[in-house]
Protein backbone atom coordinates (compact mmCIF):
# COMPACT_ATOMS: atom_id res chain seq x y z
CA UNK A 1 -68.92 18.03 -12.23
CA UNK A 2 -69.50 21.07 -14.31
CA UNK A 3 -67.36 23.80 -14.12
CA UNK A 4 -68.08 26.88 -12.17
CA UNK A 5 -69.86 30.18 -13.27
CA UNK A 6 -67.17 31.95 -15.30
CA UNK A 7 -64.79 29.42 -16.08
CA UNK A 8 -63.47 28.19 -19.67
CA UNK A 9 -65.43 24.96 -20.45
CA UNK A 10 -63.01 22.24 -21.76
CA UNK A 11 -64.90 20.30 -24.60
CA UNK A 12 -64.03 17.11 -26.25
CA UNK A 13 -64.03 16.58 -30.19
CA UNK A 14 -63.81 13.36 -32.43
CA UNK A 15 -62.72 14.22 -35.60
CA UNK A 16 -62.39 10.62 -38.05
CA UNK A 17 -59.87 11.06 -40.34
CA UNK A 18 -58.08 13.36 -38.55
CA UNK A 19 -54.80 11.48 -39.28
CA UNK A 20 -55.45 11.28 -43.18
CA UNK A 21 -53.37 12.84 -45.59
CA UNK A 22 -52.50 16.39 -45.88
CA UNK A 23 -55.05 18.70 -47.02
CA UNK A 24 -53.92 20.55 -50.33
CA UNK A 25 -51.06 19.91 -52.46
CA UNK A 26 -47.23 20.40 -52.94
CA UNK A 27 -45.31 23.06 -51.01
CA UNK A 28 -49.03 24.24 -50.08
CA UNK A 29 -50.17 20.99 -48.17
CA UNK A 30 -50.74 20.91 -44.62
CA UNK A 31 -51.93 18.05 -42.14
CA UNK A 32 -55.02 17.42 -40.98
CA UNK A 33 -54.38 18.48 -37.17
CA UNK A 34 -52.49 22.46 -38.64
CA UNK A 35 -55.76 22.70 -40.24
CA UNK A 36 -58.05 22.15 -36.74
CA UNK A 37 -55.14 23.85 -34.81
CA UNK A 38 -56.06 27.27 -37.47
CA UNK A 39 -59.51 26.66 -37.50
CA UNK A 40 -60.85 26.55 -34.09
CA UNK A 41 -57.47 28.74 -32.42
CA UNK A 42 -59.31 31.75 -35.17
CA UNK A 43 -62.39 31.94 -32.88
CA UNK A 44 -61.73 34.36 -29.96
CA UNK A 45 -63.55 32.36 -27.33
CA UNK A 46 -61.68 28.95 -28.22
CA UNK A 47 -58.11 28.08 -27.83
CA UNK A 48 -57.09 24.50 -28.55
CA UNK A 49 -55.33 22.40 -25.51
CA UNK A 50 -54.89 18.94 -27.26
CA UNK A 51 -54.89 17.28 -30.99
CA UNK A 52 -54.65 13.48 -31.02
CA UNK A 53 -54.63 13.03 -34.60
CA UNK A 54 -53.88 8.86 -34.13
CA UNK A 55 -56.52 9.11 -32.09
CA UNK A 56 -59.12 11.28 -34.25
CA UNK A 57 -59.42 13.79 -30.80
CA UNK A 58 -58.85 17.35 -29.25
CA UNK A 59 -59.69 19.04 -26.38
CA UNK A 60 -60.82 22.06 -26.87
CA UNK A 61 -60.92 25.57 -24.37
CA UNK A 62 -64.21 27.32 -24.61
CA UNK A 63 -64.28 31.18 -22.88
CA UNK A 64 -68.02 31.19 -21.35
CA UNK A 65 -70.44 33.00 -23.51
CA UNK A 66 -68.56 31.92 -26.74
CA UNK A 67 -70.76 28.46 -27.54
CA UNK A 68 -71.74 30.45 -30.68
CA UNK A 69 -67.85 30.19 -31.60
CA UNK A 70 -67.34 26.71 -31.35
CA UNK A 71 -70.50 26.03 -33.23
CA UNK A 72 -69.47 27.77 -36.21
CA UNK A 73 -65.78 26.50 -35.62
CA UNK A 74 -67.35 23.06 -36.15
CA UNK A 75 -69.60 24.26 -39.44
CA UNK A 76 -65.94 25.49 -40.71
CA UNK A 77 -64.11 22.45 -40.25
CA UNK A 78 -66.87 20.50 -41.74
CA UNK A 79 -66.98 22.99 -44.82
CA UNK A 80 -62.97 21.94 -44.71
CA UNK A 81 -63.24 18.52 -44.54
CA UNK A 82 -63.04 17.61 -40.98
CA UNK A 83 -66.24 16.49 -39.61
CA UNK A 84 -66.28 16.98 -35.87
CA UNK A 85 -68.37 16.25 -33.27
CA UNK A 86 -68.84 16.75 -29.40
CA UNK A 87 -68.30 14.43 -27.13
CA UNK A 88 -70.05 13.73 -23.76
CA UNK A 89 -68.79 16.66 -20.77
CA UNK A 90 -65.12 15.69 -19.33
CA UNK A 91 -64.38 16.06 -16.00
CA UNK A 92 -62.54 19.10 -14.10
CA UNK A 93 -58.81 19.10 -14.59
CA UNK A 94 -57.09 18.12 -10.92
């Protein structure tokens, strides 16, 4: 079931490598999931509900009319290191 007119859309990302090592070096490194978390909470129309990082996933809150954001979220994290893709529509929350 899609969700109605209006609402958010929640979408659902693998990510491999998600639990790697930290990204950068010494008092500057960061792990792989802070990284997503920046990225894709940057982009006004997304807000991230879930990162899985043992499980290379995360759920991910997208305001309707804001695709556009998520698609270049996903360029970003790519140009980053973090090579996500969409996964097939989950269902409604209960």
């Amino acid at each position: 079931m899609s969700p109605a007119a209006g609402e958010p859309r929640r979408i659902a990302l693998s990510i491999p490598g998600l639990s790697g090592p930290p990204a950068g070096g010494g008092c500057c490194a960061v792990s792989r999931g802070d990284v997503l978390l920046e990225e894709i909470d940057s982009w006004p129309g997304l807000l991230a509900l879930d990162v899985d990082p043992e499980q290379g996933t995360a759920i991910v809150l997208v305001t309707p009319g804001q695709e556009e954001d998520l698609v270049a979220a996903l360029e970003a994290l790519s140009d980053r290191g973090l090579a996500a893709t969409v996964l097939p529509d989950l269902p409604p929350p209960a």
